[in-house]
C-alpha atoms as a PDB file:
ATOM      1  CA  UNK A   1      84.260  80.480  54.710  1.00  0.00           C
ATOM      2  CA  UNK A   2      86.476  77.499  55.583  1.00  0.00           C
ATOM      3  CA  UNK A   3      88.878  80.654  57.912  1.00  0.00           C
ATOM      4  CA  UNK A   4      85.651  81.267  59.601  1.00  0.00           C
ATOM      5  CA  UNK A   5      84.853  77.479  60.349  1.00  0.00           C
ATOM      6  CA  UNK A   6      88.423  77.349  61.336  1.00  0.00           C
ATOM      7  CA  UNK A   7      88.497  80.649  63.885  1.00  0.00           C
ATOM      8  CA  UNK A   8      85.168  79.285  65.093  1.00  0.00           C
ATOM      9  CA  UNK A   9      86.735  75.277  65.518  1.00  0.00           C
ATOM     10  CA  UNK A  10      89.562  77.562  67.716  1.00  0.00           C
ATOM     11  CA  UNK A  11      87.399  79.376  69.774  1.00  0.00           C
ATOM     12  CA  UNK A  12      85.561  76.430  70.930  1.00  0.00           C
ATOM     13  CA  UNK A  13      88.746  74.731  71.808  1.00  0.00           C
ATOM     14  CA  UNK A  14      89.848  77.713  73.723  1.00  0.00           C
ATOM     15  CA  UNK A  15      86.477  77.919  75.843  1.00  0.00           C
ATOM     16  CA  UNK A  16      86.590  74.083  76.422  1.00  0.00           C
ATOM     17  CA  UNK A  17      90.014  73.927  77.651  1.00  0.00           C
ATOM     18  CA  UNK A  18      89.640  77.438  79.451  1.00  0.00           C
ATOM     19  CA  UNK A  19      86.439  76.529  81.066  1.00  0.00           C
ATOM     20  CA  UNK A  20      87.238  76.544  84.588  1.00  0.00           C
ATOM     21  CA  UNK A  21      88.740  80.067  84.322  1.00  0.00           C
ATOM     22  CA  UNK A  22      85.839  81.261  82.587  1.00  0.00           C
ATOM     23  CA  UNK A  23      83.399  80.061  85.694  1.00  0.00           C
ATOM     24  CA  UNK A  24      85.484  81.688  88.212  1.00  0.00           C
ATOM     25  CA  UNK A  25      85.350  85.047  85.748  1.00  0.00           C
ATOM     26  CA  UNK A  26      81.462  84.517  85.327  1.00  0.00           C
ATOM     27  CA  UNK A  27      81.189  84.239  89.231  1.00  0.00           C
ATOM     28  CA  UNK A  28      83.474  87.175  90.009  1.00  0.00           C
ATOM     29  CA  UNK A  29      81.114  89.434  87.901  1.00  0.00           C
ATOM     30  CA  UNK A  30      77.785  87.958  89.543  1.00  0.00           C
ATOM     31  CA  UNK A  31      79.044  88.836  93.023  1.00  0.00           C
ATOM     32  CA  UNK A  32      80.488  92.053  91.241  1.00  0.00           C
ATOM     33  CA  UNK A  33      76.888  92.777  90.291  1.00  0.00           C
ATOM     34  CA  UNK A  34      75.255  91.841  93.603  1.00  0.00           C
ATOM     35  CA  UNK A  35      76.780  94.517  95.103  1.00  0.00           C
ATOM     36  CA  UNK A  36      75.847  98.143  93.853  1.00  0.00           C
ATOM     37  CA  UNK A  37      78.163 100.011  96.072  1.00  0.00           C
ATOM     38  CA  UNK A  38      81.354  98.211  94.697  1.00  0.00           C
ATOM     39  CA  UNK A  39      80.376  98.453  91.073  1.00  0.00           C
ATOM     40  CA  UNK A  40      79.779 102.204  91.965  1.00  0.00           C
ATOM     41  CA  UNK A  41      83.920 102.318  93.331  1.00  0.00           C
ATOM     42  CA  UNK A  42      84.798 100.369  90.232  1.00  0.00           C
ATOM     43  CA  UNK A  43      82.988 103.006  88.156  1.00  0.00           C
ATOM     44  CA  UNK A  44      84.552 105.992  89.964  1.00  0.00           C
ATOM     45  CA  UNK A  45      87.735 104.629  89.299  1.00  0.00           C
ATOM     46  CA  UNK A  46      87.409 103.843  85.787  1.00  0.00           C
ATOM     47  CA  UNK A  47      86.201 107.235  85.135  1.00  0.00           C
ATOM     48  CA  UNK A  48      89.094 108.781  87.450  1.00  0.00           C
ATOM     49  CA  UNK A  49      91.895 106.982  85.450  1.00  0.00           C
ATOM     50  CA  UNK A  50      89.825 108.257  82.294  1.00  0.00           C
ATOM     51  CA  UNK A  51      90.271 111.528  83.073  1.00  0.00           C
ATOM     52  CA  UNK A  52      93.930 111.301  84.192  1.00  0.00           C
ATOM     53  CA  UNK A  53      94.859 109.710  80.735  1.00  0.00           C
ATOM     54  CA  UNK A  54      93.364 112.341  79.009  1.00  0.00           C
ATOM     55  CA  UNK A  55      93.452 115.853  81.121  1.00  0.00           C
ATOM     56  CA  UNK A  56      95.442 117.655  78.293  1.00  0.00           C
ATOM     57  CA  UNK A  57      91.919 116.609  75.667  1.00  0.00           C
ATOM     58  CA  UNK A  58      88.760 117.165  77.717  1.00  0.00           C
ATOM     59  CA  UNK A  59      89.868 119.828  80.219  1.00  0.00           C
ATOM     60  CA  UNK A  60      89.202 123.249  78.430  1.00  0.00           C
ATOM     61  CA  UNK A  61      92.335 125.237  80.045  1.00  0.00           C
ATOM     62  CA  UNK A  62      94.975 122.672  80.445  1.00  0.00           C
ATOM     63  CA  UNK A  63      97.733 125.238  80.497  1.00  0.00           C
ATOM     64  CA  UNK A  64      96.515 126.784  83.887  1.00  0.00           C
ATOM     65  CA  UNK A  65      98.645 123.836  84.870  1.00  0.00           C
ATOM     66  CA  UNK A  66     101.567 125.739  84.809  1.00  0.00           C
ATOM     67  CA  UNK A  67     100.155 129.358  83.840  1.00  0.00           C
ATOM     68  CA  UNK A  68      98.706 132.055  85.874  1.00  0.00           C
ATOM     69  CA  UNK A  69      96.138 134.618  84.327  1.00  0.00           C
ATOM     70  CA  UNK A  70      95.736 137.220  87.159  1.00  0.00           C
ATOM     71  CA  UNK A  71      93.074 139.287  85.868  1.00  0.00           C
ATOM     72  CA  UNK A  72      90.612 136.354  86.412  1.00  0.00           C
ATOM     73  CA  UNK A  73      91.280 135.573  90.420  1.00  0.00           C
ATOM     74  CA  UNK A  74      88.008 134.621  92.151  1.00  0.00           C
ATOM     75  CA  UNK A  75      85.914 133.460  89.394  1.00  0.00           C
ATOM     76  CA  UNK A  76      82.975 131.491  90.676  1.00  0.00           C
ATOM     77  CA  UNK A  77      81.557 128.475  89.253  1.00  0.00           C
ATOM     78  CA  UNK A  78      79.817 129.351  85.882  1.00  0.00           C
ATOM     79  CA  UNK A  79      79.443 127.659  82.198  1.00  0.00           C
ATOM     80  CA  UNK A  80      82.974 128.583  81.487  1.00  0.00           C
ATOM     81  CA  UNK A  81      84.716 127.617  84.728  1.00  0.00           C
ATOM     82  CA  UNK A  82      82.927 124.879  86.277  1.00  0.00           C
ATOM     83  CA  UNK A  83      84.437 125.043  89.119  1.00  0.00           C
ATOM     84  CA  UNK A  84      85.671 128.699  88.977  1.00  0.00           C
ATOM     85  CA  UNK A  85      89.023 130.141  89.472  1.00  0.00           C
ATOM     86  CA  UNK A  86      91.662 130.315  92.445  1.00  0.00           C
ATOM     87  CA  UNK A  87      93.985 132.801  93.485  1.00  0.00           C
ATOM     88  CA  UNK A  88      95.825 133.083  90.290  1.00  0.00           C
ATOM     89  CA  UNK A  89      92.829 132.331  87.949  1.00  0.00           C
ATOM     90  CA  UNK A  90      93.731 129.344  87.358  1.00  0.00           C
ATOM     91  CA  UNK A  91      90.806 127.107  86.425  1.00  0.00           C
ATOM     92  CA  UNK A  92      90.191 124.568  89.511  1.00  0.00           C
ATOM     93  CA  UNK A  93      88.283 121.859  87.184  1.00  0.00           C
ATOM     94  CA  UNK A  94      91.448 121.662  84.902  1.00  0.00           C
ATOM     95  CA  UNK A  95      93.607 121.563  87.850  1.00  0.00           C
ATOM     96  CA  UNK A  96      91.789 118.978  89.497  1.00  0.00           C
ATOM     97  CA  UNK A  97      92.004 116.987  86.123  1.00  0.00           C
ATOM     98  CA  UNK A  98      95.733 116.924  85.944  1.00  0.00           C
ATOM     99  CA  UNK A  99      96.104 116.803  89.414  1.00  0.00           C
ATOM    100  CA  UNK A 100      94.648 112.868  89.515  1.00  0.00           C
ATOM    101  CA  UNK A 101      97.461 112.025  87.496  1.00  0.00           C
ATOM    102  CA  UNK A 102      99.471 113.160  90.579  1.00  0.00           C
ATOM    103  CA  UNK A 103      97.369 111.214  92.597  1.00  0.00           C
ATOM    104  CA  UNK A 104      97.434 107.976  91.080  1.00  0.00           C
ATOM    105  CA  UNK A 105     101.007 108.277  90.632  1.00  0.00           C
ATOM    106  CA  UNK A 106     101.496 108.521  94.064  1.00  0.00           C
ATOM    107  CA  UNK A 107      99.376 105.773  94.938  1.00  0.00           C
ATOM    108  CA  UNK A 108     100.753 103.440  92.340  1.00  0.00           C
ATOM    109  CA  UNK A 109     104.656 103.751  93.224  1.00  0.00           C
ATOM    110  CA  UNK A 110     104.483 103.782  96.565  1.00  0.00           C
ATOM    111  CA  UNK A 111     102.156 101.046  97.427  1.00  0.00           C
ATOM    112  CA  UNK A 112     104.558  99.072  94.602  1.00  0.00           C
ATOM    113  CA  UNK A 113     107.844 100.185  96.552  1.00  0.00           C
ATOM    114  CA  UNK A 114     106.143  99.008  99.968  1.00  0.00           C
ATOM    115  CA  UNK A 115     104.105  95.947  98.911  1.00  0.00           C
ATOM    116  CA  UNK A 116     107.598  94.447  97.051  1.00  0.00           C
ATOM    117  CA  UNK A 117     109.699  95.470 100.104  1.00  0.00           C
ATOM    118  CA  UNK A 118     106.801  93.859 102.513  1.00  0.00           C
ATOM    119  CA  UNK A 119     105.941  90.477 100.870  1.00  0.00           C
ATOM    120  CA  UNK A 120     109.672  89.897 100.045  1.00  0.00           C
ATOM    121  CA  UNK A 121     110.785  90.519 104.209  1.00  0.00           C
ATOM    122  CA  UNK A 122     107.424  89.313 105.038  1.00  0.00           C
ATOM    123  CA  UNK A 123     107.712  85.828 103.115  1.00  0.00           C
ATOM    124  CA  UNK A 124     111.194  85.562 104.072  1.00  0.00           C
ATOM    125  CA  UNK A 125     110.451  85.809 107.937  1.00  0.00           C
ATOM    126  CA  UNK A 126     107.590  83.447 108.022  1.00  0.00           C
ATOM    127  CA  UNK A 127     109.269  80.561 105.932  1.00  0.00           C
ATOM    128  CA  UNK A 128     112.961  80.618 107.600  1.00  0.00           C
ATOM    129  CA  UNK A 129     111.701  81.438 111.148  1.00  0.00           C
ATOM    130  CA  UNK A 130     113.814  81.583 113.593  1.00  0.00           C
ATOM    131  CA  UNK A 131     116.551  84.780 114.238  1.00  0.00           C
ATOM    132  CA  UNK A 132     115.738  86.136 110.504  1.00  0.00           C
ATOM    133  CA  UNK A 133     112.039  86.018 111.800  1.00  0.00           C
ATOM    134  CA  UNK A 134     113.068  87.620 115.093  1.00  0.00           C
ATOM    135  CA  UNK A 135     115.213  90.563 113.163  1.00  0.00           C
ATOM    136  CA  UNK A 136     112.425  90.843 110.507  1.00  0.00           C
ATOM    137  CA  UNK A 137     109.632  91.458 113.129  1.00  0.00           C
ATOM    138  CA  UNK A 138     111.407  93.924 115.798  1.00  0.00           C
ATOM    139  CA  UNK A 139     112.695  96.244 112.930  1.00  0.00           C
ATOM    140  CA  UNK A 140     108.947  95.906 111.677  1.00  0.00           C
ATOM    141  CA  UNK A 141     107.750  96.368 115.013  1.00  0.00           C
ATOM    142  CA  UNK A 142     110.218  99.570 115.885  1.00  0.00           C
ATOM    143  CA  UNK A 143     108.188 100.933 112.310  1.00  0.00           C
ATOM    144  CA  UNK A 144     105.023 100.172 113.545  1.00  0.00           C
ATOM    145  CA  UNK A 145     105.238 101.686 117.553  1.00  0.00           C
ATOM    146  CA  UNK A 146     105.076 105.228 115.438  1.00  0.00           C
ATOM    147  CA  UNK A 147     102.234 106.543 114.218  1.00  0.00           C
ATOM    148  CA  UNK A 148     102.410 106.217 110.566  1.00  0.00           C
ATOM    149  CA  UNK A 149     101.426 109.833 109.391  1.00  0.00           C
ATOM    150  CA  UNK A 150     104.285 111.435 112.095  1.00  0.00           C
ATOM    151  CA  UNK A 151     106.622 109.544 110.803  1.00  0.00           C
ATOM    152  CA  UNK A 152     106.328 110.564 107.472  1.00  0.00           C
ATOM    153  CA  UNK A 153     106.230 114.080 108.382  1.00  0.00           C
ATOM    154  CA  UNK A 154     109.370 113.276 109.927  1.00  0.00           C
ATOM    155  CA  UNK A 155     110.697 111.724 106.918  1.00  0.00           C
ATOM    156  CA  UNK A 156     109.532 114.356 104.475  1.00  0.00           C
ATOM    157  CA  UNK A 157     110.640 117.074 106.626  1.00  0.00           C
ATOM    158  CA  UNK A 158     114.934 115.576 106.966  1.00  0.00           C
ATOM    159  CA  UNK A 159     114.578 115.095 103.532  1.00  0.00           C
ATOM    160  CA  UNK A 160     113.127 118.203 102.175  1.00  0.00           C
ATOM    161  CA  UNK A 161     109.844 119.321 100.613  1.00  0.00           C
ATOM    162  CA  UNK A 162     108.992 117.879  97.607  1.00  0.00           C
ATOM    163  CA  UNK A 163     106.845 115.255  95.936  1.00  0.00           C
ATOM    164  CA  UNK A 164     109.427 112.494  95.665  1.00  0.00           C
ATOM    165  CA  UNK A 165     110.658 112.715  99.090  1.00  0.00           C
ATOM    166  CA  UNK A 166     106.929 112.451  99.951  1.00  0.00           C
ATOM    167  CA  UNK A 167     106.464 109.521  98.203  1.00  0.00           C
ATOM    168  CA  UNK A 168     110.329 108.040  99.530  1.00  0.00           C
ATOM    169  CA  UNK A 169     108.454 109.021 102.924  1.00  0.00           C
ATOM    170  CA  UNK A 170     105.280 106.985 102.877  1.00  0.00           C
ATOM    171  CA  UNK A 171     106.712 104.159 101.327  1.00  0.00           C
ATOM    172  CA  UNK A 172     108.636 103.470 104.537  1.00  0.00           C
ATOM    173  CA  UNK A 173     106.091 103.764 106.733  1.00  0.00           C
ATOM    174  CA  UNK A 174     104.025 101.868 104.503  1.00  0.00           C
ATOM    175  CA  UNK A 175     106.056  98.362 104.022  1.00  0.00           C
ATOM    176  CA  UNK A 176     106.075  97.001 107.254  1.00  0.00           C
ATOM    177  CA  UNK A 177     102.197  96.481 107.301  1.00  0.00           C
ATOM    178  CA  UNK A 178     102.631  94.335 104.518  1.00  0.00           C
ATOM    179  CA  UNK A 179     105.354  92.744 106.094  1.00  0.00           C
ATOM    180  CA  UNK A 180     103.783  91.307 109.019  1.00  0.00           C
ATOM    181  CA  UNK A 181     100.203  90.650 106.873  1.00  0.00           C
ATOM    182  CA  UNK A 182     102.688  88.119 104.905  1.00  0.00           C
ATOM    183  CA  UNK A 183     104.071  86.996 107.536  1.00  0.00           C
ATOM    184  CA  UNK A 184     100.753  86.003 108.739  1.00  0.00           C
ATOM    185  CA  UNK A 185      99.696  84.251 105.835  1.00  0.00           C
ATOM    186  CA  UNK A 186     103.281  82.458 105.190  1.00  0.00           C
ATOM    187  CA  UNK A 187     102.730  80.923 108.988  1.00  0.00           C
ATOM    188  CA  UNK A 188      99.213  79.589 107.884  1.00  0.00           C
ATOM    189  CA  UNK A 189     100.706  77.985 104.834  1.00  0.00           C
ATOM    190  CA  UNK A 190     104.112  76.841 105.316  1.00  0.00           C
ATOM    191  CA  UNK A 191     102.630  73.489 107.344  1.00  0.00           C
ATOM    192  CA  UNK A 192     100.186  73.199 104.790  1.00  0.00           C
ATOM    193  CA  UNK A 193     100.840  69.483 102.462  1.00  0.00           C
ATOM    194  CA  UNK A 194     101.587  71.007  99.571  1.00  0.00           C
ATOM    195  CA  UNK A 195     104.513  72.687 100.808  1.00  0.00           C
ATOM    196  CA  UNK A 196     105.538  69.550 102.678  1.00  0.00           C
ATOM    197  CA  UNK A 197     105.490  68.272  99.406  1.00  0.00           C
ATOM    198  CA  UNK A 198     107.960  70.572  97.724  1.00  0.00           C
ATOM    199  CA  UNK A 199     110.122  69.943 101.039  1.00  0.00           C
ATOM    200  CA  UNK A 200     110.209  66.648 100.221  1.00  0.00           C
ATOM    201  CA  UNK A 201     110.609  67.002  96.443  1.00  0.00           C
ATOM    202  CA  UNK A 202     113.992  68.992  97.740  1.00  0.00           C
ATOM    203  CA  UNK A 203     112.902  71.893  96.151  1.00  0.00           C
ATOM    204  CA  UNK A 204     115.125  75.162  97.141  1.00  0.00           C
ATOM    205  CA  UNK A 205     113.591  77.309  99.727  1.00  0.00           C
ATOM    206  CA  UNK A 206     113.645  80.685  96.754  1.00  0.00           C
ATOM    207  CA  UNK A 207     111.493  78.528  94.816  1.00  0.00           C
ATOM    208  CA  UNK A 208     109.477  77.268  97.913  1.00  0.00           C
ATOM    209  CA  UNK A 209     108.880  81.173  98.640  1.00  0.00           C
ATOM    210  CA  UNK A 210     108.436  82.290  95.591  1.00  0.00           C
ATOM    211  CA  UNK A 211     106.638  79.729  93.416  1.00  0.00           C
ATOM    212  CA  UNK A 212     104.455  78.395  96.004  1.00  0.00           C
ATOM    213  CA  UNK A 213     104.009  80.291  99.406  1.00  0.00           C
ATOM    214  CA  UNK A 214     103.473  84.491  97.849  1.00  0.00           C
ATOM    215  CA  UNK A 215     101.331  83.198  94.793  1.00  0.00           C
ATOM    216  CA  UNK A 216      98.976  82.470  97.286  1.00  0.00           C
ATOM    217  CA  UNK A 217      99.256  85.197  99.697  1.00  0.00           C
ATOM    218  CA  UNK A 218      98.061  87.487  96.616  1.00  0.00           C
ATOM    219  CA  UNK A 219      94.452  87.619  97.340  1.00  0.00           C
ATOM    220  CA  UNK A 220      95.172  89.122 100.489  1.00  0.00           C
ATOM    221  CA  UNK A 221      97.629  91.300  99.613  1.00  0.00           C
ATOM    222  CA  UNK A 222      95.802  92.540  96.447  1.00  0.00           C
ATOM    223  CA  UNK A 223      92.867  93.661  98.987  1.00  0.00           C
ATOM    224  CA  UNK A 224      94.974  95.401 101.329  1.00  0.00           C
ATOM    225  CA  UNK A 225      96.405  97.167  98.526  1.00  0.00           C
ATOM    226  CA  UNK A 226      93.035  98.241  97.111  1.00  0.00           C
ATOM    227  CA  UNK A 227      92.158  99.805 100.700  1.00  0.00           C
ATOM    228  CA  UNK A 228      95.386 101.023 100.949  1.00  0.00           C
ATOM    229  CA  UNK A 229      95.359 103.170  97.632  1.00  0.00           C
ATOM    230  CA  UNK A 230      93.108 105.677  99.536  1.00  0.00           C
ATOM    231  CA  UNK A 231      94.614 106.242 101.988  1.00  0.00           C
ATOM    232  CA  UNK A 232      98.216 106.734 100.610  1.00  0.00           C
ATOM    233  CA  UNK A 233      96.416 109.322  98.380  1.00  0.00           C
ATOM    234  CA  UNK A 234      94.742 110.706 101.468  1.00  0.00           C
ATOM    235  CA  UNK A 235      98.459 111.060 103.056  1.00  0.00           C
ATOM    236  CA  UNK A 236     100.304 112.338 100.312  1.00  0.00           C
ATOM    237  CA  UNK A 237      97.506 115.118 100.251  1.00  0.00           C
ATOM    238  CA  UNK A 238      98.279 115.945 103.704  1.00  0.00           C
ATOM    239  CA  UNK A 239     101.918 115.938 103.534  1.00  0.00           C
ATOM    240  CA  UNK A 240     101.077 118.605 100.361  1.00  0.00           C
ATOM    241  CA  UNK A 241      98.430 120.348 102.824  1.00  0.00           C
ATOM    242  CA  UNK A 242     101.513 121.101 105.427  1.00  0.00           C
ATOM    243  CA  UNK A 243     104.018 121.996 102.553  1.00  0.00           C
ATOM    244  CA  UNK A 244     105.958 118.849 103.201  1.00  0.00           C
ATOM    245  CA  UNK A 245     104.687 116.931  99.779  1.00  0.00           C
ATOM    246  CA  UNK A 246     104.326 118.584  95.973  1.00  0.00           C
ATOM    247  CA  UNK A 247     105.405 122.246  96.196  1.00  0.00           C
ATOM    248  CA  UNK A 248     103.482 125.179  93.581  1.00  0.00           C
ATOM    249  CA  UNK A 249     102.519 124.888  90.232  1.00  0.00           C
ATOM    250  CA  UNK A 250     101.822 121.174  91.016  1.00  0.00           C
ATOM    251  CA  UNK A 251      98.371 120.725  90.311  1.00  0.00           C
ATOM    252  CA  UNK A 252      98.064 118.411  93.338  1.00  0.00           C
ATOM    253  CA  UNK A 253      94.994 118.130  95.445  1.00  0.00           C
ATOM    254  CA  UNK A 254      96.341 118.534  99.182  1.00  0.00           C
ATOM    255  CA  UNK A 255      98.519 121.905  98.150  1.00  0.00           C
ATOM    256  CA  UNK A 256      95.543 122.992  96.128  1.00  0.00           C
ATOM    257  CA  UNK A 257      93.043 123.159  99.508  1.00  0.00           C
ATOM    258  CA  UNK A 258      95.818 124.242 101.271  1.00  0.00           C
ATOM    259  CA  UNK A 259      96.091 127.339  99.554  1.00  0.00           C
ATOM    260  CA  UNK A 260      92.613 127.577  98.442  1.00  0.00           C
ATOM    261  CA  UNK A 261      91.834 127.489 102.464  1.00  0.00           C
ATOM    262  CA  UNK A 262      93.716 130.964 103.500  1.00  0.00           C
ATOM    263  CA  UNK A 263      90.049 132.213 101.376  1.00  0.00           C
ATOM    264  CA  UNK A 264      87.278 130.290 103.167  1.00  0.00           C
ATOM    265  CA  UNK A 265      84.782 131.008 103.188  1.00  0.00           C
ATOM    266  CA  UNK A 266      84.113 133.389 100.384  1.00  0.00           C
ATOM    267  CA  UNK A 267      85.658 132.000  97.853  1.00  0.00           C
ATOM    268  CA  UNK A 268      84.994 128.198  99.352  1.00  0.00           C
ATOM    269  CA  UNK A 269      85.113 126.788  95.673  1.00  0.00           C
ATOM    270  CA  UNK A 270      89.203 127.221  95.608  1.00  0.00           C
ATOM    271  CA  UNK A 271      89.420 124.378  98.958  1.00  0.00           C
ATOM    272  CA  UNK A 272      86.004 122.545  98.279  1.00  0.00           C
ATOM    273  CA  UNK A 273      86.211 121.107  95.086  1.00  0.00           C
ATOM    274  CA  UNK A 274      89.604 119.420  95.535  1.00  0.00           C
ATOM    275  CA  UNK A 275      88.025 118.467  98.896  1.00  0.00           C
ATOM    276  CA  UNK A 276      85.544 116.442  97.034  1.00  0.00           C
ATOM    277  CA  UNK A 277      87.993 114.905  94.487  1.00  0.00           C
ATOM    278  CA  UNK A 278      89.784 113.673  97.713  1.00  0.00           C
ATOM    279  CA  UNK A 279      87.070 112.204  99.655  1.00  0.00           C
ATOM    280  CA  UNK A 280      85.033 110.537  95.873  1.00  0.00           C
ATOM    281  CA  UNK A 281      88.672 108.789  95.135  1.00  0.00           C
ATOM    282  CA  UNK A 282      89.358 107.805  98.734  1.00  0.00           C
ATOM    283  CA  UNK A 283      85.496 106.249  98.861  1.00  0.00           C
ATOM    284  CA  UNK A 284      85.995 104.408  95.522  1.00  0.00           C
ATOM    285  CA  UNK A 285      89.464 102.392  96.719  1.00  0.00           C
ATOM    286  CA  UNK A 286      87.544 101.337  99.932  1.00  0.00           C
ATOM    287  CA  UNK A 287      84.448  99.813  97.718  1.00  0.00           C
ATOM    288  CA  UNK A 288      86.640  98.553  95.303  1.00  0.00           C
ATOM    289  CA  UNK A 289      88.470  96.988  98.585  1.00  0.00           C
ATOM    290  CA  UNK A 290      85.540  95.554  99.861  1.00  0.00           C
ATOM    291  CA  UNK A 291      84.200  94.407  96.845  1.00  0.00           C
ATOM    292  CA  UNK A 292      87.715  92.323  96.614  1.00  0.00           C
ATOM    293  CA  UNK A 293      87.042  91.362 100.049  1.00  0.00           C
ATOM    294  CA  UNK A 294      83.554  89.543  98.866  1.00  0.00           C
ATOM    295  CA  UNK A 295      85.009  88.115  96.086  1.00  0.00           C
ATOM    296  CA  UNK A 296      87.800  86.253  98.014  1.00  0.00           C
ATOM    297  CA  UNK A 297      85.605  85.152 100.806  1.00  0.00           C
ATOM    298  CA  UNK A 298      84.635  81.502 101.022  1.00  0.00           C
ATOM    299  CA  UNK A 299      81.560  81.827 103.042  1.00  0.00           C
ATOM    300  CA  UNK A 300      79.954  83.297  99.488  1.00  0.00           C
ATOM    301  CA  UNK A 301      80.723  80.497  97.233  1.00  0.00           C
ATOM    302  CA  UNK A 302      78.754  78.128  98.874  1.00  0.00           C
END
C-alpha cells in the first residue's frame, strides 16, 4: 500500500512539473482529431510500418520473395492469392508486403542523408553570410536549375543499376531543397533577440547554430520531410520502373509494375496492385504532411 501511495505521490509530481508539455500534447491530438483526412494518413502509415515489421508472420508465402514456382504464373486474385500471381507465380500480396520494407528504407535513409547534409550547409550559409553564403547558394542553385528526377537518372545511370546507387542518387538531388528552406529560416532568426543575446553572451557561433538557430528550424523541416517521404518513394519506384533502381528478385514496387506492365491488360493484377500500394503510401505522407502543417500553424491556436 504505502509503494502505491508513493508511485501515485510521483506521478502527480511528474504531471505538475510536466504540465505545459502535456497541454501542448493534449492540443496536438485535438487538432489531430479535427481533421479526419490526417488521422486517416497517420493510420495508413501505422498500418504500413505494421506490415513491413512483420511481412515474414502475416504474409502466407513469404518465400516467393526470393523463389519462383512456375507452374502457378497468372493466377488471379482468389482466397489463396489475394492478389494473384505474376509471371513467375510469385504471390503479388506477399511481395507487396516485403516490398514496403524496401520502401520505407528508401525513404528513411535518404531523406536522413539529404536533410543532415541540407540543414548543416543550409544553417551554415544563413548564419555566416557573406562568401560561404554566396558558395553555399550557387552550388545549391547549379543543383536546383536541373530537374530533380533527370538528374537522378543521370546519377543512377554513371553509377550503375542498383538500389544503393538509387538511393546515393536521390539523396543528391534531394539536399539542396533543404538547404535553401534552412537558409530561409536561419535569415528570419539570426536578427531575432535571443540570438543577439547569445552574441552578446560570446557564445561560439557552433553553439549559436546548433543549440539555438536548427532547434528551431525543426518544425519546418520535420514537415517538409513528411511531404517529402512520398515522393522519394514515388522516385525510387521510378528509377526501379526504368531499371535504374532495385534490380530482380527485389520485391520492390516500381520493378514489380514494371514487369507486371509487359502483361496489361490481361493479367492487370501483376502492375495494379503495386500501383495502388504506391499511390495509398504516397497519399498517407502528404496527410500526415499537412496534418504537421496544421499543427505548427499559429493562426489555429488562437
Amino acid at each position: 500500500m504505502r509503494a502505491i501511495l508513493h508511485i501515485n505521490k510521483k506521478v502527480k509530481t511528474w504531471k505538475i512539473e510536466h504540465e505545459s508539455q502535456l497541454k501542448e500534447l493534449r492540443f496536438i491530438l485535438q487538432l489531430i482529431r479535427r481533421n479526419p483526412l490526417s488521422l486517416g494518413g497517420i493510420s495508413v502509415l501505422f498500418l504500413l510500418i505494421t506490415m513491413a515489421i512483420f511481412a515474414p508472420i502475416i504474409t502466407p508465402y513469404p518465400e516467393d520473395v526470393i523463389e519462383t514456382h512456375p507452374a502457378e504464373r497468372f493466377l488471379p486474385p482468389t482466397w489463396e492469392h489475394l492478389m494473384g500471381t505474376d509471371d513467375l507465380g510469385r504471390d503479388i500480396f506477399s511481395r507487396i508486403a516485403f516490398g514496403s520494407q524496401v520502401s520505407l528504407r528508401v525513404a528513411a535513409l535518404v531523406l536522413l542523408f539529404s536533410a543532415s547534409i541540407g540543414v548543416i550547409l543550409g544553417g551554415i550559409a544563413g548564419f555566416i553570410g557573406g562568401t560561404v553564403d554566396e558558395v553555399i547558394m550557387r552550388i545549391t542553385d547549379m543543383f536546383l536549375s536541373f530537374p530533380s528526377l533527370l538528374l537522378a537518372m543521370a546519377i543512377a545511370a554513371s553509377l550503375g543499376p542498383s538500389l544503393t546507387n538509387a538511393m546515393i542518387a536521390i539523396s543528391v538531388t534531394w539536399w539542396p531543397w533543404y538547404a535553401r528552406l534552412v537558409r530561409g529560416q536561419i535569415l528570419s532568426l539570426r536578427e531575432q533577440p535571443f540570438i543577439l543575446a547569445a552574441k552578446a553572451l560570446g557564445l561560439s557561433r557552433k553553439r549559436i547554430i546548433f543549440r539555438h538557430l536548427l532547434p528551431n528550424c525543426l518544425g519546418v523541416v520535420l514537415i517538409a520531410i513528411s511531404m517529402d517521404a512520398g515522393y522519394v518513394i514515388l522516385t525510387a519506384a521510378g528509377l526501379g520502373f526504368i531499371g535504374l533502381g532495385a534490380q530482380p528478385p527485389t520485391p520492390e514496387w516500381g520493378l514489380m509494375i514494371s514487369t507486371g506492365r509487359t502483361y496489361m491488360p490481361r493479367y492487370w493484377w501483376c502492375a495494379t496492385f503495386p500501383g495502388i500500394a504506391i499511390m495509398i503510401t504516397v497519399l498517407a505522407f502528404n496527410l500526415i504532411g499537412d496534418a504537421l502543417r496544421d499543427i505548427t500553424d499559429p493562426r489555429l491556436r488562437r
